[in-house]
N, C-alpha and C. Protein backbone atom coordinates (compact mmCIF):
# COMPACT_ATOMS: atom_id res chain seq x y z
N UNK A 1 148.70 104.93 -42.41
CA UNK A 1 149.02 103.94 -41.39
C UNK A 1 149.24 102.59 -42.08
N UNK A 2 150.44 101.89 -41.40
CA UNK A 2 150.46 100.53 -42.06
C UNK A 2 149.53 99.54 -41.96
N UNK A 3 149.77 98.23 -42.45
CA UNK A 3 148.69 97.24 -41.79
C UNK A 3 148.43 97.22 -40.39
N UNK A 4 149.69 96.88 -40.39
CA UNK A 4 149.78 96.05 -38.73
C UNK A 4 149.55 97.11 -37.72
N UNK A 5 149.93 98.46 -37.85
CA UNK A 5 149.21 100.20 -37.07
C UNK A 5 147.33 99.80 -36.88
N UNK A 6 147.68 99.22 -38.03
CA UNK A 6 145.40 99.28 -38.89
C UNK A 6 144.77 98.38 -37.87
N UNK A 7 146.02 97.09 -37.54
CA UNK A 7 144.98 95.97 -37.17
C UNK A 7 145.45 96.16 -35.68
N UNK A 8 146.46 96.92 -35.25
CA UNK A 8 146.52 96.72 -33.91
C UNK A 8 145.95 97.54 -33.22
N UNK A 9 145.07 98.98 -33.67
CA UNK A 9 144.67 99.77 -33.76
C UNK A 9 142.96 99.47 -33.56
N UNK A 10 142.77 98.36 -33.90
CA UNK A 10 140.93 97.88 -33.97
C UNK A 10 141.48 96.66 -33.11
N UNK A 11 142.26 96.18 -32.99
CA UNK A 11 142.96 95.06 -31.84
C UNK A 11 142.28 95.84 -30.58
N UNK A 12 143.21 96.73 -30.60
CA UNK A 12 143.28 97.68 -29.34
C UNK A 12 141.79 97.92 -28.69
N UNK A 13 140.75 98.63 -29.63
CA UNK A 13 139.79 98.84 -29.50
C UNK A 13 138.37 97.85 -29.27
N UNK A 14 139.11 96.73 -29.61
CA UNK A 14 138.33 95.21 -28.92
C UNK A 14 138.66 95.03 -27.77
N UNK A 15 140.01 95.08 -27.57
CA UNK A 15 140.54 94.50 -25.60
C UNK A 15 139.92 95.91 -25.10
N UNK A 16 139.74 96.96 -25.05
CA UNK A 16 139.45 98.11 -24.48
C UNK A 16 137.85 97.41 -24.08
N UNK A 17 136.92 97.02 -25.11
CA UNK A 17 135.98 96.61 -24.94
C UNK A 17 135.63 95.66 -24.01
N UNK A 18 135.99 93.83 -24.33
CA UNK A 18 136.48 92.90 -24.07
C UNK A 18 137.20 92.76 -21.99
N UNK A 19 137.85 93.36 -21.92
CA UNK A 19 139.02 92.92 -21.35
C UNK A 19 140.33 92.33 -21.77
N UNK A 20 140.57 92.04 -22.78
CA UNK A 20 141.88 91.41 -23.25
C UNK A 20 142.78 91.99 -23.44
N UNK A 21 143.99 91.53 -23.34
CA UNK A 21 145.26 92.03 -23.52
C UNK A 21 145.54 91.91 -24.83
N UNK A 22 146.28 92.82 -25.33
CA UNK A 22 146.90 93.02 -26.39
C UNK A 22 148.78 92.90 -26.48
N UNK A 23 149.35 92.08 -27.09
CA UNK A 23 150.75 91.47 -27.02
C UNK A 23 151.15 91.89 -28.66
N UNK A 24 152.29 92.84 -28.77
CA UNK A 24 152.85 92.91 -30.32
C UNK A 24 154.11 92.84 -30.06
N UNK A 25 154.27 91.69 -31.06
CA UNK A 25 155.68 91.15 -31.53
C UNK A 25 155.87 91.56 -33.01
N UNK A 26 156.86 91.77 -33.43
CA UNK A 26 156.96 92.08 -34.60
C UNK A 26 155.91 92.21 -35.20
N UNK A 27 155.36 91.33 -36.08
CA UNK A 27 154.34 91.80 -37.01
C UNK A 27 153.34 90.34 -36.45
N UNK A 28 153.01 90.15 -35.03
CA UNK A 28 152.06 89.21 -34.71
C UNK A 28 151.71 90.18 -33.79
N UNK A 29 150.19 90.08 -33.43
CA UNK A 29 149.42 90.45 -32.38
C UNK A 29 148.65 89.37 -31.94
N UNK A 30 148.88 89.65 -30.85
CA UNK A 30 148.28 88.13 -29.47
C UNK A 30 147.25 88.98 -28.35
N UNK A 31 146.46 88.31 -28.86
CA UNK A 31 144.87 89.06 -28.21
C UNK A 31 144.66 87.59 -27.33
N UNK A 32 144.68 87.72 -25.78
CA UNK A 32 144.67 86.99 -24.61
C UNK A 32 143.96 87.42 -23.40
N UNK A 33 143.41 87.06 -22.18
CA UNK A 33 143.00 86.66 -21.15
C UNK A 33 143.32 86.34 -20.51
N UNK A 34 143.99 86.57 -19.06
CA UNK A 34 144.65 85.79 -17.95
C UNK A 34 143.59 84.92 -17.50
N UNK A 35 142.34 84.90 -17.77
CA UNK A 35 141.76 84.00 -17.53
C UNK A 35 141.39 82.65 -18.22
N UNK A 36 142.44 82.63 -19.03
CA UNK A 36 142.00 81.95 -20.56
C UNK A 36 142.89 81.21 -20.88
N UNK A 37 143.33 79.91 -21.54
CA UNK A 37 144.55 79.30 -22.40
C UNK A 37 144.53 79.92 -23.53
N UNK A 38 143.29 80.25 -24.19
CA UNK A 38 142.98 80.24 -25.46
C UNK A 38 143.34 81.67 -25.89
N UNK A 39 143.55 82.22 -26.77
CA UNK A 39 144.61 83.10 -27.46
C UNK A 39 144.11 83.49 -29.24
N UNK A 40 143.98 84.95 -29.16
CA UNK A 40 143.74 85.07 -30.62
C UNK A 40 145.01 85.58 -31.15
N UNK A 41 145.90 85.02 -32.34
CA UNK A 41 146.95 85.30 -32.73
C UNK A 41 146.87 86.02 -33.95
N UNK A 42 147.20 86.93 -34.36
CA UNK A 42 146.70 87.74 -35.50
C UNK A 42 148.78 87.73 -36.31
N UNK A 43 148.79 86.90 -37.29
CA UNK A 43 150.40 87.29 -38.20
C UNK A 43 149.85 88.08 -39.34
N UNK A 44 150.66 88.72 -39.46
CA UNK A 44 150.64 90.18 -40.92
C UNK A 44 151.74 89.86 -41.38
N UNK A 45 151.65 89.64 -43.06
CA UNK A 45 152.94 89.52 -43.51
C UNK A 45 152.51 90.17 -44.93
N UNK A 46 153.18 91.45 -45.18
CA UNK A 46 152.73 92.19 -46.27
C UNK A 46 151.60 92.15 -46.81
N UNK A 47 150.37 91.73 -47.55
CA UNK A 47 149.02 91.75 -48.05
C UNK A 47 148.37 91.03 -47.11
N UNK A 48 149.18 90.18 -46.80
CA UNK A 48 148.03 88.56 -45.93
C UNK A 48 148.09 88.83 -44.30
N UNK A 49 147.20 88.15 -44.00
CA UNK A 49 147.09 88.52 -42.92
C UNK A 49 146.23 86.81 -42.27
N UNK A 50 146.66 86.27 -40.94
CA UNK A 50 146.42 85.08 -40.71
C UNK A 50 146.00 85.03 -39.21
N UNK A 51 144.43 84.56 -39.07
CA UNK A 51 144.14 84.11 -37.59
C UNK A 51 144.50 83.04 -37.57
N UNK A 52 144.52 82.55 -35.97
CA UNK A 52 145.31 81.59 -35.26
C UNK A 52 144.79 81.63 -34.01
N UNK A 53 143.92 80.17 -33.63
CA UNK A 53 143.54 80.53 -31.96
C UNK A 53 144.70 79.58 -31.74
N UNK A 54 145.37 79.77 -30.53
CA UNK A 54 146.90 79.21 -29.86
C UNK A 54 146.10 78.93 -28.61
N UNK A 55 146.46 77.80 -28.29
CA UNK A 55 146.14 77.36 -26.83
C UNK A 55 147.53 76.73 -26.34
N UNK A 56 147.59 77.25 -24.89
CA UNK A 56 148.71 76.87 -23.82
C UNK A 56 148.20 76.93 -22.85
N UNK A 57 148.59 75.18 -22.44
CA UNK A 57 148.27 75.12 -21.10
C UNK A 57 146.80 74.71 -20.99
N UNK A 58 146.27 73.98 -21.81
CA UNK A 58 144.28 74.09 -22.11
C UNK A 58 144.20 72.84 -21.56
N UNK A 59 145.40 71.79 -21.32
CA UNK A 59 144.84 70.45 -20.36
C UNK A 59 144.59 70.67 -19.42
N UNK A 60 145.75 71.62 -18.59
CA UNK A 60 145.77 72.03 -17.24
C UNK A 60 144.58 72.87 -16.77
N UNK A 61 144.28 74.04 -17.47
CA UNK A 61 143.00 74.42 -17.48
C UNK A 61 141.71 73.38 -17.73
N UNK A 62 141.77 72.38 -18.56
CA UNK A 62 140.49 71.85 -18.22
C UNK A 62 140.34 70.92 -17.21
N UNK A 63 141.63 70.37 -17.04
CA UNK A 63 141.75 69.43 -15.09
C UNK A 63 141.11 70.71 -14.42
N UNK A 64 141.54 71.78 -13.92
CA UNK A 64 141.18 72.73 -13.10
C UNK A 64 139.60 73.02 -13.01
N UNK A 65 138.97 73.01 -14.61
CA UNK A 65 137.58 72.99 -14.88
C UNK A 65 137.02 71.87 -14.09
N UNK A 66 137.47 70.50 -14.32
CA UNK A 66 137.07 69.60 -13.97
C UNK A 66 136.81 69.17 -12.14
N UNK A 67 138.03 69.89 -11.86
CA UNK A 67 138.16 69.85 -10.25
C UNK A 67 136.99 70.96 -9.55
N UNK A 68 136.87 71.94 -10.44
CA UNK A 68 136.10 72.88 -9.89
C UNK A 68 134.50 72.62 -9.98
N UNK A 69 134.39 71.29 -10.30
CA UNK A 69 132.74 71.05 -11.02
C UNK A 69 132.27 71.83 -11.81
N UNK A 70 132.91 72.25 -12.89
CA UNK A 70 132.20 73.72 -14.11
C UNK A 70 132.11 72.59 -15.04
N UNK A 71 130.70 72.55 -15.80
CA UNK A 71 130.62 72.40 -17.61
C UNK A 71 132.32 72.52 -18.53
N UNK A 72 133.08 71.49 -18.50
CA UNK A 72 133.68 72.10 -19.29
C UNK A 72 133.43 72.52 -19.99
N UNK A 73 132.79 71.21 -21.20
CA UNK A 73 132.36 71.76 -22.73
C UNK A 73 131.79 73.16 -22.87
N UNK A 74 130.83 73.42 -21.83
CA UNK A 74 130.10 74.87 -22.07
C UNK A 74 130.76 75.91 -21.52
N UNK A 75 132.14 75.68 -20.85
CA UNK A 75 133.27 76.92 -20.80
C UNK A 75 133.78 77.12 -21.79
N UNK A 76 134.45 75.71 -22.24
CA UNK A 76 135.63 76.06 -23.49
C UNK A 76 134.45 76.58 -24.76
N UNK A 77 132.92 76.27 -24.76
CA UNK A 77 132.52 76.37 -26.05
C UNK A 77 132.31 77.94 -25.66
N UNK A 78 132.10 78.53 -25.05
CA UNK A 78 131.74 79.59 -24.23
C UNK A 78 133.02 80.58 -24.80
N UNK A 79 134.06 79.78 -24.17
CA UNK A 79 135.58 80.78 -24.61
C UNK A 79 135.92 80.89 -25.98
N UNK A 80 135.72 80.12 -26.63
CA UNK A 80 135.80 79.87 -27.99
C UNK A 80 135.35 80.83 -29.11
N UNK A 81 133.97 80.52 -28.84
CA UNK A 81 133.19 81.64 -29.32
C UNK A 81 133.13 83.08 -29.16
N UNK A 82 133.92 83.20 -28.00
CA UNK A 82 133.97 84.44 -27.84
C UNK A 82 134.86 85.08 -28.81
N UNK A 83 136.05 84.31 -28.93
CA UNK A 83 137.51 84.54 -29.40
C UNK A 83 137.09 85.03 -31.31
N UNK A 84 136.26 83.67 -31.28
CA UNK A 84 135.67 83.76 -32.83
C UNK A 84 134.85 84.72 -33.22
N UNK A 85 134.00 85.07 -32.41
CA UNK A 85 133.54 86.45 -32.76
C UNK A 85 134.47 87.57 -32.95
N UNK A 86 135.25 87.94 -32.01
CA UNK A 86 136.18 88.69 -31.88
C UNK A 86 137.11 88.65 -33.01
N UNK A 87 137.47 87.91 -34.19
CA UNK A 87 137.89 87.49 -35.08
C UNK A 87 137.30 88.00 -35.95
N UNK A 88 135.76 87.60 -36.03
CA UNK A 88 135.10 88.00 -37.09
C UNK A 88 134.65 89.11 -37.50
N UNK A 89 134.99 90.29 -36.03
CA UNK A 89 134.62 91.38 -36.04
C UNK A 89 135.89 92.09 -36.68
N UNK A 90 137.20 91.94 -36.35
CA UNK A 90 138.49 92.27 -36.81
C UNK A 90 138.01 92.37 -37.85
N UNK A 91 138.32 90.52 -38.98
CA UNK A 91 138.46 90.46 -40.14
C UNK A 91 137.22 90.82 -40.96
N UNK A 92 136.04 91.87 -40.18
CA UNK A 92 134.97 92.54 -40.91
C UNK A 92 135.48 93.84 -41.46
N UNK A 93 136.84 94.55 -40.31
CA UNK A 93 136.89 95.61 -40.38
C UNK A 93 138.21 95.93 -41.74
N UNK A 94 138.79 94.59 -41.87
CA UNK A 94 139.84 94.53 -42.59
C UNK A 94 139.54 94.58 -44.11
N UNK A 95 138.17 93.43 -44.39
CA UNK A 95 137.67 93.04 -45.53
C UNK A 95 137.69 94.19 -46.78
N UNK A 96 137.61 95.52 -46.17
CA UNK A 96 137.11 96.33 -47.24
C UNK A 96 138.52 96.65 -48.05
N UNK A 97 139.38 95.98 -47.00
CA UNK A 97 140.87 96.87 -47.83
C UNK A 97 141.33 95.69 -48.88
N UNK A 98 140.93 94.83 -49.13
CA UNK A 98 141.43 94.12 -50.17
C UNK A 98 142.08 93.18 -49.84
N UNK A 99 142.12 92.68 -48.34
CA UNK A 99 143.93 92.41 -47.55
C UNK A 99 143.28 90.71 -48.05
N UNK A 100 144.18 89.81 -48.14
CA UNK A 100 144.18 88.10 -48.19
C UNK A 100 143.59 88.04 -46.47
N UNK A 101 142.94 87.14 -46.34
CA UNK A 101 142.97 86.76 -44.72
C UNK A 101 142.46 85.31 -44.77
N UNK A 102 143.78 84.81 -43.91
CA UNK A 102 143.51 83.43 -43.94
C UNK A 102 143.36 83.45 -42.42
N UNK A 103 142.20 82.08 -42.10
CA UNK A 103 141.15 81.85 -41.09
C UNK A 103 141.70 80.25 -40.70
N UNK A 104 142.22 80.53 -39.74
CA UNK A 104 143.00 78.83 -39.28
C UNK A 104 142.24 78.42 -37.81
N UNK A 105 140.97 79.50 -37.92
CA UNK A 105 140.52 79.60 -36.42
C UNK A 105 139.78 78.05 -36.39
N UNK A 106 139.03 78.17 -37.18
CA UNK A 106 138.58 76.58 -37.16
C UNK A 106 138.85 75.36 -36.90
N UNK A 107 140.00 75.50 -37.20
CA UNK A 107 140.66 73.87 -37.31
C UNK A 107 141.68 73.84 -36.18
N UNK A 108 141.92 74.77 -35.44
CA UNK A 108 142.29 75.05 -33.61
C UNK A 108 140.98 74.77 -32.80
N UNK A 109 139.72 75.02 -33.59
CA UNK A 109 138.98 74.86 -32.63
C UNK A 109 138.17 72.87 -32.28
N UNK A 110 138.26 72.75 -33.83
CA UNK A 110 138.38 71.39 -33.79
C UNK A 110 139.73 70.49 -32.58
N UNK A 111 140.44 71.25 -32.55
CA UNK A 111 141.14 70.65 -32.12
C UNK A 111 141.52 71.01 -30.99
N UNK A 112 140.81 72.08 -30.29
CA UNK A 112 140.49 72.03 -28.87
C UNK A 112 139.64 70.95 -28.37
N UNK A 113 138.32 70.85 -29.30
CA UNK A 113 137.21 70.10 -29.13
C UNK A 113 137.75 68.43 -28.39
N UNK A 114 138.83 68.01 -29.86
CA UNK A 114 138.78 66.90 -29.36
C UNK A 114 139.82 66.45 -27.84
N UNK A 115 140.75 67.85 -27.79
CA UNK A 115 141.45 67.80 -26.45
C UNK A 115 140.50 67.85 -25.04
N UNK A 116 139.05 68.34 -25.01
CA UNK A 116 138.42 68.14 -24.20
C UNK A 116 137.93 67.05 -24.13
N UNK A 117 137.32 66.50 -25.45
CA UNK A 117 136.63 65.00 -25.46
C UNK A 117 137.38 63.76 -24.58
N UNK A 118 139.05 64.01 -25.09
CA UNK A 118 139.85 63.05 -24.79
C UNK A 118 139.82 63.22 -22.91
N UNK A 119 139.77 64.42 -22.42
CA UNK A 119 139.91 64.46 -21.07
C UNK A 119 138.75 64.54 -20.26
N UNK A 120 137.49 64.61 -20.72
CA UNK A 120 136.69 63.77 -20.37
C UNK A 120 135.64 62.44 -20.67
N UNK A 121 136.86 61.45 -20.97
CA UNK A 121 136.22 60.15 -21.73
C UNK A 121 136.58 59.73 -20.29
């Protein structure tokens, strides 16, 4: 089986778990939530392999948070973490094959962070 068979294959077997949808485009897999902006993006490009949390639509969702009286911070930190686990469990299962995996989850999440800060200052 190829990579991208390998990873969409333990993809699969997280949303089965989870609830999430599973989306394959060429050689990207988009692990999502209709309940969610937030988005795990998985690109495969021959050895390497690259997370990506993608958010669309995460202002509008947190006005909606906001209107609804919910914690934002402790939704989005809530959603977040989830995503990141879910990441970490993937790129546990990948590790043994030797594959490159670059981790961009972080610095999306920073930068969710400060898109909430800004909308509730």
């Amino acid at each position: 089986m190829n990579l991208v068979g390998e990873i969409i294959k333990v993809v699969k077997e997280v949303a089965k778990i989870t609830g999430y949808e599973v989306n394959v485009r060429d050689n990207t897999i988009v692990l999502s939530s209709s309940d969610s902006p937030l988005k795990l993006e998985i690109k495969v490009s021959d050895s390497n392999v690259e997370f990506n949390l993608i958010y669309e639509g995460l202002e509008e969702y947190i006005e909606d948070l906001i209107d609804s009286g919910e914690d934002v911070r402790e939704s989005i930190e809530y959603e977040v973490a989830d995503i990141k686990n879910i990441a970490m469990y993937i790129k546990s299962k990948l590790s043994s094959r030797g594959i490159r995996i670059f981790d961009r989850v972080k610095e999306a999440e920073l930068d969710i962070y400060d898109i909430v800060e800004e909308h509730l200052i």
